[in-house]
C-alpha atoms as a PDB file:
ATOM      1  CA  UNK A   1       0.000   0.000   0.000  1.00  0.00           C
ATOM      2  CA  UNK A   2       1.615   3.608  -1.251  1.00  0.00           C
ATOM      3  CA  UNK A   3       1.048   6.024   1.638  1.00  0.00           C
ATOM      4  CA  UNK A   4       2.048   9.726   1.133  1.00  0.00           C
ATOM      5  CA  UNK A   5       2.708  11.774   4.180  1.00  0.00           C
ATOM      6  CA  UNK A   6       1.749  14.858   3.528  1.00  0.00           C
ATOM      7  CA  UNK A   7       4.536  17.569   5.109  1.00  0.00           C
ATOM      8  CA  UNK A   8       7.139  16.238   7.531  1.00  0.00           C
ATOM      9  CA  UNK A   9       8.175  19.715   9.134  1.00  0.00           C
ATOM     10  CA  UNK A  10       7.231  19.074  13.091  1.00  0.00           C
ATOM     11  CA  UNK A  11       8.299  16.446  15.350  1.00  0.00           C
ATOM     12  CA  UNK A  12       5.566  14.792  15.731  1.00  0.00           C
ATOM     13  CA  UNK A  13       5.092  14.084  11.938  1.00  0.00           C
ATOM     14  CA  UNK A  14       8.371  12.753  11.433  1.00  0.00           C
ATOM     15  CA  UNK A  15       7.866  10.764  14.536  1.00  0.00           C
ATOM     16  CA  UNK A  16       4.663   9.024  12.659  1.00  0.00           C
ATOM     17  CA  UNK A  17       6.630   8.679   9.656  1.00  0.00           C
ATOM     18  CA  UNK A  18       9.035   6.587  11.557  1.00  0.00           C
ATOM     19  CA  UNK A  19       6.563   4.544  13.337  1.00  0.00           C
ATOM     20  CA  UNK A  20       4.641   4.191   9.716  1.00  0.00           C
ATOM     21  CA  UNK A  21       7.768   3.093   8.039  1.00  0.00           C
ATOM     22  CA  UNK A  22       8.036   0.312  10.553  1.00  0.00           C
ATOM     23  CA  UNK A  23       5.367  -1.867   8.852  1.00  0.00           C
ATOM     24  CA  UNK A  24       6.521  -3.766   5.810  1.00  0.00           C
ATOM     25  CA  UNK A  25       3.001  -3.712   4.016  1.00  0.00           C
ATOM     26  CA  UNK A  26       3.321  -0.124   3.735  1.00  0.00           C
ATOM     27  CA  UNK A  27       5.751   1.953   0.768  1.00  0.00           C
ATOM     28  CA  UNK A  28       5.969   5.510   2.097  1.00  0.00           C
ATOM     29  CA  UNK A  29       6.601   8.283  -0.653  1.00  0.00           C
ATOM     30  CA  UNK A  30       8.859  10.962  -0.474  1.00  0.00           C
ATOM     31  CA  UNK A  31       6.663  14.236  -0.172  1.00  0.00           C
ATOM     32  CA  UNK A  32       8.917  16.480  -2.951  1.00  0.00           C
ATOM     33  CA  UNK A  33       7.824  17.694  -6.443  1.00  0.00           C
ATOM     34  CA  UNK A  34       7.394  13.982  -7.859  1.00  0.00           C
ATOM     35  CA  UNK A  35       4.609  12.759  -5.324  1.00  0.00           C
ATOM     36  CA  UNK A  36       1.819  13.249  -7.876  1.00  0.00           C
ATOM     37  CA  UNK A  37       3.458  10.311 -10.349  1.00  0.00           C
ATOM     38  CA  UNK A  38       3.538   7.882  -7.490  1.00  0.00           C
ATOM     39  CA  UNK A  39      -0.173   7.941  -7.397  1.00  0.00           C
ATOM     40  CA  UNK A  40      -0.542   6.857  -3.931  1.00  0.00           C
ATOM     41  CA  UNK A  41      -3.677   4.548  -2.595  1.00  0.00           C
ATOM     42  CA  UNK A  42      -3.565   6.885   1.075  1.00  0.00           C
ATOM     43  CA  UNK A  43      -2.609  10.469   1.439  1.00  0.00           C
ATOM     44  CA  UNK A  44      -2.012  11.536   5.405  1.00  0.00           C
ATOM     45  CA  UNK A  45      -2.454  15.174   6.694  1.00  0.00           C
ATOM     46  CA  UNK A  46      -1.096  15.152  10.056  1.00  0.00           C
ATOM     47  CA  UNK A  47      -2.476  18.496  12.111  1.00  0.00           C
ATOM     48  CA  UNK A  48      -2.733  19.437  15.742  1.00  0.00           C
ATOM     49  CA  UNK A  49      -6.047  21.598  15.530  1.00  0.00           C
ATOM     50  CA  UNK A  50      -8.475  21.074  12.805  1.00  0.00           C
ATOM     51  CA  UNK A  51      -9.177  24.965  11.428  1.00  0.00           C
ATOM     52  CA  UNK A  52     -10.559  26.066   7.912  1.00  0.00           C
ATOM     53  CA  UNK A  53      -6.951  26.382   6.855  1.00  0.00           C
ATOM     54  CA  UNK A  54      -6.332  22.606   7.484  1.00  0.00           C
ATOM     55  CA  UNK A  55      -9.661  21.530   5.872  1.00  0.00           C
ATOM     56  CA  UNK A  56      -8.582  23.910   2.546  1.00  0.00           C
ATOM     57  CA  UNK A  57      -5.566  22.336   2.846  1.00  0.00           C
ATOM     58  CA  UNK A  58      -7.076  18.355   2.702  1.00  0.00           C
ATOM     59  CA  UNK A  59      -9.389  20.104   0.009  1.00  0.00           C
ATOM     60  CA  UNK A  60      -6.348  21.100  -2.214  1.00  0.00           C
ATOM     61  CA  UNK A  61      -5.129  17.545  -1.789  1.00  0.00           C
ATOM     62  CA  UNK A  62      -8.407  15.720  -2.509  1.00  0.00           C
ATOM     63  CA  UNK A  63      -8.478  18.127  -5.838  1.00  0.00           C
ATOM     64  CA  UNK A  64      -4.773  17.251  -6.341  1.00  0.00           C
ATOM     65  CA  UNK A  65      -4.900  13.756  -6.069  1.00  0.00           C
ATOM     66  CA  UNK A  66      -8.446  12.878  -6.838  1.00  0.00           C
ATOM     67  CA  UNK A  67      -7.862   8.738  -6.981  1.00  0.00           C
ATOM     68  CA  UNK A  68      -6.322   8.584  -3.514  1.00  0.00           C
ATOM     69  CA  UNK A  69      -8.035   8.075  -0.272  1.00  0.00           C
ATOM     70  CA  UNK A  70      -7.127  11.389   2.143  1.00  0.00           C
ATOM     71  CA  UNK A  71      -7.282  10.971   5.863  1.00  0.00           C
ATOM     72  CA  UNK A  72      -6.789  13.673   8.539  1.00  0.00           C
ATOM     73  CA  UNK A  73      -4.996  12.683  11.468  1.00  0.00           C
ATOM     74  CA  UNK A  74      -6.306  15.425  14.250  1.00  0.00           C
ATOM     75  CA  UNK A  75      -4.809  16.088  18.365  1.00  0.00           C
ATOM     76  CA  UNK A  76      -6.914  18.838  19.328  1.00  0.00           C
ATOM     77  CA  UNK A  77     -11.035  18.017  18.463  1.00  0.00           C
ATOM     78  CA  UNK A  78     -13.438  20.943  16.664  1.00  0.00           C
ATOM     79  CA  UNK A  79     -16.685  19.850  16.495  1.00  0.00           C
ATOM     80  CA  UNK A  80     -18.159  21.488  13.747  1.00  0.00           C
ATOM     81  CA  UNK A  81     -14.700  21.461  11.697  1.00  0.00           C
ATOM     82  CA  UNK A  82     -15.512  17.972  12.119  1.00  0.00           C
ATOM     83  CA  UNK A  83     -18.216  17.909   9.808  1.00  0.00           C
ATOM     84  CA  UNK A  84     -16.964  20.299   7.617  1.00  0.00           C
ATOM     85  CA  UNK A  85     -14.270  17.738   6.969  1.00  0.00           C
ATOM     86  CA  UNK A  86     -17.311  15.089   6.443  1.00  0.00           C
ATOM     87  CA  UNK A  87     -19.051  17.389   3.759  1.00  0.00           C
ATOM     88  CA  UNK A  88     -15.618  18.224   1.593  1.00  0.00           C
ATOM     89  CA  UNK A  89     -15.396  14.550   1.373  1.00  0.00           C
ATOM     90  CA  UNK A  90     -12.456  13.431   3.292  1.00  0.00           C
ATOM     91  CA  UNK A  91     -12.228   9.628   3.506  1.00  0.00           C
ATOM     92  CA  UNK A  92     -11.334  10.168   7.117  1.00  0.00           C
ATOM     93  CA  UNK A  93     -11.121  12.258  10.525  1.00  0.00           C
ATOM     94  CA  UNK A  94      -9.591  10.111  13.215  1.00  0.00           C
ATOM     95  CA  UNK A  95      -7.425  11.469  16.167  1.00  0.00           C
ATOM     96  CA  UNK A  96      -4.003  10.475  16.342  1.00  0.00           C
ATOM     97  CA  UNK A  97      -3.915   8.306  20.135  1.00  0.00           C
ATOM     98  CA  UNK A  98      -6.873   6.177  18.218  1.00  0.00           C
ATOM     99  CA  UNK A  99      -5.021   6.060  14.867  1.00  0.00           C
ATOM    100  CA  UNK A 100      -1.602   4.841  16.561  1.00  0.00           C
ATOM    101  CA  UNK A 101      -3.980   2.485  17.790  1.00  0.00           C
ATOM    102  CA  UNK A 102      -5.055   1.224  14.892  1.00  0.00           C
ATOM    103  CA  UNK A 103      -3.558   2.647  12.308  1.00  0.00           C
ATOM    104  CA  UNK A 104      -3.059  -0.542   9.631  1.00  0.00           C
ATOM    105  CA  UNK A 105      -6.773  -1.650  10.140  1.00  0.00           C
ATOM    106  CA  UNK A 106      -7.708   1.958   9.462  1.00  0.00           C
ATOM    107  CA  UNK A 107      -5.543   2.498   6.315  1.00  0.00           C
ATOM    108  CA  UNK A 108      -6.927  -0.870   4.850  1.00  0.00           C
ATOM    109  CA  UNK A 109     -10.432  -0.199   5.253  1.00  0.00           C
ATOM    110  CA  UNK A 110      -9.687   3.404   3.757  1.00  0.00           C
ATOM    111  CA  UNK A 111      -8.095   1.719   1.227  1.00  0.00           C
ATOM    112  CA  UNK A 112     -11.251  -0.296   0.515  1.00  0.00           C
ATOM    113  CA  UNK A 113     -13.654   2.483   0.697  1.00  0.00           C
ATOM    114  CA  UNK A 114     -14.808   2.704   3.885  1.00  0.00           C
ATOM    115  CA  UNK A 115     -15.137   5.732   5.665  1.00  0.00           C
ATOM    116  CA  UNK A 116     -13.804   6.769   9.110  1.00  0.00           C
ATOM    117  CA  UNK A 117     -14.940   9.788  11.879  1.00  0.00           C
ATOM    118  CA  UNK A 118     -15.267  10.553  15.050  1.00  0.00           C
ATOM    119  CA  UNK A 119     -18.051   9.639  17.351  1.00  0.00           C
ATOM    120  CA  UNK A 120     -18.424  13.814  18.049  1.00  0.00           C
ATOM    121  CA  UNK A 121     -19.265  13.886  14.282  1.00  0.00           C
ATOM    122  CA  UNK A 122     -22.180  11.326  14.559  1.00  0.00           C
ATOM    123  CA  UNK A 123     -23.364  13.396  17.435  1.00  0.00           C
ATOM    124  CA  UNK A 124     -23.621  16.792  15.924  1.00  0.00           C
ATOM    125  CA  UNK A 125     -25.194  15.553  12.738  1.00  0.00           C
ATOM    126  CA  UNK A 126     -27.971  13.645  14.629  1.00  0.00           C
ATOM    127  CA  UNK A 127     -28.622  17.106  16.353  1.00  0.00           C
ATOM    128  CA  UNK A 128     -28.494  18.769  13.130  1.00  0.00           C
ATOM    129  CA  UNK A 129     -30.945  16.381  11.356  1.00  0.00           C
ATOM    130  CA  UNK A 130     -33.154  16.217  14.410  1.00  0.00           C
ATOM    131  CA  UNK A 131     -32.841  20.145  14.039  1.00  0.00           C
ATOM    132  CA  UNK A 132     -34.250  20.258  10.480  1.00  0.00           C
ATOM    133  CA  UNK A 133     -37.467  17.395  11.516  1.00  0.00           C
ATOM    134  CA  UNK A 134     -38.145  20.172  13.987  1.00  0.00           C
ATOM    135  CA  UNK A 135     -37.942  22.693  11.493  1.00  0.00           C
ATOM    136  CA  UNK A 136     -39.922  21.581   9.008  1.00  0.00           C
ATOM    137  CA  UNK A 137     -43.017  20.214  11.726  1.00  0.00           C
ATOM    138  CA  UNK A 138     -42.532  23.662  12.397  1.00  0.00           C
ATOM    139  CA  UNK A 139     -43.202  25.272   8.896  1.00  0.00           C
ATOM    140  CA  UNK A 140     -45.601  22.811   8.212  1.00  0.00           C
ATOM    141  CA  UNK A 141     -47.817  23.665  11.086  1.00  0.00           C
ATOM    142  CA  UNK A 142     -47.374  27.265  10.145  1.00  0.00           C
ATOM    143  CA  UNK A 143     -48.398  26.501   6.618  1.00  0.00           C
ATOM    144  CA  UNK A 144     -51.538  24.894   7.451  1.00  0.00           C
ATOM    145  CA  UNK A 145     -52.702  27.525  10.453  1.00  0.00           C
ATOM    146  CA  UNK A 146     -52.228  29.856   6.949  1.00  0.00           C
ATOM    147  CA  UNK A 147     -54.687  28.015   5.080  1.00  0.00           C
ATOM    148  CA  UNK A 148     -57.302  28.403   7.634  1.00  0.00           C
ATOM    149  CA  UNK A 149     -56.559  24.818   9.257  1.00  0.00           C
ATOM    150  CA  UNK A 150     -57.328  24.289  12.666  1.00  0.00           C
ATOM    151  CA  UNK A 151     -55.420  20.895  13.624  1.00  0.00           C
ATOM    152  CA  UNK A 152     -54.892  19.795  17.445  1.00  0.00           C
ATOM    153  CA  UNK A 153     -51.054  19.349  18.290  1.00  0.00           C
ATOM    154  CA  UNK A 154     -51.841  15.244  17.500  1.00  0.00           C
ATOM    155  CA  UNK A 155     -53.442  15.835  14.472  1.00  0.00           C
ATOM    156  CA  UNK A 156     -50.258  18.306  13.184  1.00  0.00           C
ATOM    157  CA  UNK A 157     -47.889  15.134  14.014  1.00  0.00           C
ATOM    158  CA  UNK A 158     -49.951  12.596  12.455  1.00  0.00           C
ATOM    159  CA  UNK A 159     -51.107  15.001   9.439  1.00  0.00           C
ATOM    160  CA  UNK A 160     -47.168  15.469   8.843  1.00  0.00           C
ATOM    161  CA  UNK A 161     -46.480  11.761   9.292  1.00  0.00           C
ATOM    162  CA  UNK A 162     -49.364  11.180   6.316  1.00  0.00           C
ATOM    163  CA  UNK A 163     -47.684  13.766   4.506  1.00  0.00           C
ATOM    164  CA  UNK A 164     -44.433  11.989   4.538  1.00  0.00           C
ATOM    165  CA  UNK A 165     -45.900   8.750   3.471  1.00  0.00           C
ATOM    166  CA  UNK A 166     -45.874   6.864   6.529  1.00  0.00           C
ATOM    167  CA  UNK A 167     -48.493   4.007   6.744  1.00  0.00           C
ATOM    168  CA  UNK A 168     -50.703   3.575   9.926  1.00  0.00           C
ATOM    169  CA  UNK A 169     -48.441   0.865  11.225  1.00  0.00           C
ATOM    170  CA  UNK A 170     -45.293   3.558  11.167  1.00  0.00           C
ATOM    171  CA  UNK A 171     -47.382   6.254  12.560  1.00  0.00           C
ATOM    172  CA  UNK A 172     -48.446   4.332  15.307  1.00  0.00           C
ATOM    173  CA  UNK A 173     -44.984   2.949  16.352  1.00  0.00           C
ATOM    174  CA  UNK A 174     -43.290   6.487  15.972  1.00  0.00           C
ATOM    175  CA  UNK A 175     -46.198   8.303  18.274  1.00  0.00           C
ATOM    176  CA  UNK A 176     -46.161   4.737  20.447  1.00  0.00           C
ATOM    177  CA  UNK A 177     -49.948   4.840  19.336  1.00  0.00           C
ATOM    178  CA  UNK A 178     -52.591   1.813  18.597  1.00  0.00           C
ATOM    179  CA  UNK A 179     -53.453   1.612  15.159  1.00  0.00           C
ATOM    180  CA  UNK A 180     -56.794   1.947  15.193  1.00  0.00           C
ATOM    181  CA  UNK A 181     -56.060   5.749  17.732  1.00  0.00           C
ATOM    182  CA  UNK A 182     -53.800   6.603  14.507  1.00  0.00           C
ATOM    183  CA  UNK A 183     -57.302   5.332  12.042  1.00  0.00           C
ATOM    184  CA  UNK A 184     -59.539   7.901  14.330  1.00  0.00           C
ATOM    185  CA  UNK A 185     -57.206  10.580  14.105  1.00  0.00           C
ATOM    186  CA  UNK A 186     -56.863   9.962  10.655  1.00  0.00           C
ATOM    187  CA  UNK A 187     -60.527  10.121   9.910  1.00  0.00           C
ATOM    188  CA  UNK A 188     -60.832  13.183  11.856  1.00  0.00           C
ATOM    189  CA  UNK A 189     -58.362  15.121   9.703  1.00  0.00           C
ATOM    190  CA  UNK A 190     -60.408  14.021   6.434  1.00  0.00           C
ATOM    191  CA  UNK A 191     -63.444  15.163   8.029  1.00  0.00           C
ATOM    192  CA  UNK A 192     -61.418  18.644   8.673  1.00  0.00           C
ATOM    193  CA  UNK A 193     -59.753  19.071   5.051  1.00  0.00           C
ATOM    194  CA  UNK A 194     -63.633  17.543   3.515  1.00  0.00           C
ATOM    195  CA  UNK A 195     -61.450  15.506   1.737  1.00  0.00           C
ATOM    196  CA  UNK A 196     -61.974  11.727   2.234  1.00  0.00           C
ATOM    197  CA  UNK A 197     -59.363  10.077   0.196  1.00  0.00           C
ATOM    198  CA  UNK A 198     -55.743   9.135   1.628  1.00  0.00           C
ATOM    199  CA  UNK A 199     -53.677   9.831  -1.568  1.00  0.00           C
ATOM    200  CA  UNK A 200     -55.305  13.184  -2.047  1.00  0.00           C
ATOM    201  CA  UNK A 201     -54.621  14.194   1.600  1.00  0.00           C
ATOM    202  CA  UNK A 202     -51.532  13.672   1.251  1.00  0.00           C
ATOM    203  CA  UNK A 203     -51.247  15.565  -2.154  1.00  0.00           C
ATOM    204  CA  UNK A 204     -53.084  17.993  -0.189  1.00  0.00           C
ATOM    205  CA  UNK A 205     -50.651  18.389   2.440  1.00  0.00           C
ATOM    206  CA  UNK A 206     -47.723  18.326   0.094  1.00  0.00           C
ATOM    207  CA  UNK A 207     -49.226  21.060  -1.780  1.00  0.00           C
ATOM    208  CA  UNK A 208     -49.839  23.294   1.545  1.00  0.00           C
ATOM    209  CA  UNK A 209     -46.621  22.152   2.978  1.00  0.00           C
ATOM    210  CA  UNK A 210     -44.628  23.669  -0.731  1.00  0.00           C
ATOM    211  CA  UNK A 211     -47.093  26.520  -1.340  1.00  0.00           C
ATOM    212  CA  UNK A 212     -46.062  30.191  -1.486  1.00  0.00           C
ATOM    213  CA  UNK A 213     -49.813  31.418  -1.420  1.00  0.00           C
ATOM    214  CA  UNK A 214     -53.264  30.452  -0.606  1.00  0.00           C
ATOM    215  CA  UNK A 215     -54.954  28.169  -2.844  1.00  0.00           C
ATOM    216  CA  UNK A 216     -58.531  26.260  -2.840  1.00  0.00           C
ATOM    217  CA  UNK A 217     -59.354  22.375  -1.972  1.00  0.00           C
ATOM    218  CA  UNK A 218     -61.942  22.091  -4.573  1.00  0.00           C
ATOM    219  CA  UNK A 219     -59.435  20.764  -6.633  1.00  0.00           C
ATOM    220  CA  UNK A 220     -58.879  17.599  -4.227  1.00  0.00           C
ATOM    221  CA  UNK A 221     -62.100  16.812  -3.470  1.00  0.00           C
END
């Protein structure tokens, strides 16, 4: 496996270079002007603090070497650098103490596609996503108080649910419901909208949900 450690100016990056070179399965290139022709399989960025300047910098070398697999080696955690190094597509963000640790197993699964972060970066995307459910319950209960819909807060989540194409059975398990509750509620909501067919409630909803300005039902019933 061709590994290319990017920079070898501190201590602590010629120290991993000499602990890399110690395994036999790995060919370590020379970082000078001829790197590029040795097309290596891993690229290594070895930083102590993640900042935009080090994610640029993987950036550069993901557009410089687009067939190799770049991994950031971190000390120092930064949460939402994290992610940004998730969303430029690094292959992986993995502190040093846990790389040392493991740092063959890591390079091969790199090597084979996987990719590797931090728990902290499955963390603050959860909260993001669960951030942007909120959001758009949010807009959608807005969007239906707009159109002169009067929904109770169980009828917003289960109306929203519908909307997303969620059968009874899902509903149910995601409110911890009983089916035939979610069936009542259901019911209820067609009797609110006058419309009494499940595919154009949900068109219904969609359409409220997406629209900019007020429109009339007559065209779902």
């Amino acid at each position: 496996m061709k590994v290319l450690l990017a920079e070898e100016k501190t201590n602590d990056q010629v120290n991993l270079k000499n602990y890399l070179n110690q395994d036999e399965s790995l060919k370590l290139i020379e970082f000078d002007e001829s790197f590029k022709q040795a097309n290596p399989d891993i690229v290594i960025l070895y930083e102590e603090y993640i900042d935009k300047h080090t994610l640029q910098k993987a950036k550069n070398m993901k557009q410089l070497l687009p067939d190799s697999k770049v991994i950031l080696i971190y000390i120092t955690p930064n949460k939402d650098q994290l992610l940004q190094g998730m969303l430029i597509g690094l292959d992986a963000v993995i502190p040093y103490d846990l790389f040392i640790k493991q740092s063959i197993e890591t390079l091969r699964i790199v090597k084979a596609g996987a990719t590797v972060f931090p728990f902290e970066v499955k963390n603050v995307v959860s909260e993001q996503l669960k951030e942007v459910v909120i959001d758009k319950k949010e807009l959608f209960q807005e969007k239906i108080k707009q159109h002169g819909i009067h929904f109770t807060k169980r009828e917003v989540d289960i109306a929203f649910l519908l909307m997303t194409n969620h059968n009874n059975h899902q509903i149910a398990s995601k409110l911890f419901l009983g089916e035939g509750t979610v069936k009542n509620y259901i019911s209820e909501i067609y009797n609110k909208l006058h419309i009494h067919n499940r595919s154009k409630t949900i068109e219904y909803l969609n359409k409220v949900f997406q629209s900019e300005e007020y429109f009339s039902k007559s065209d779902f019933l």
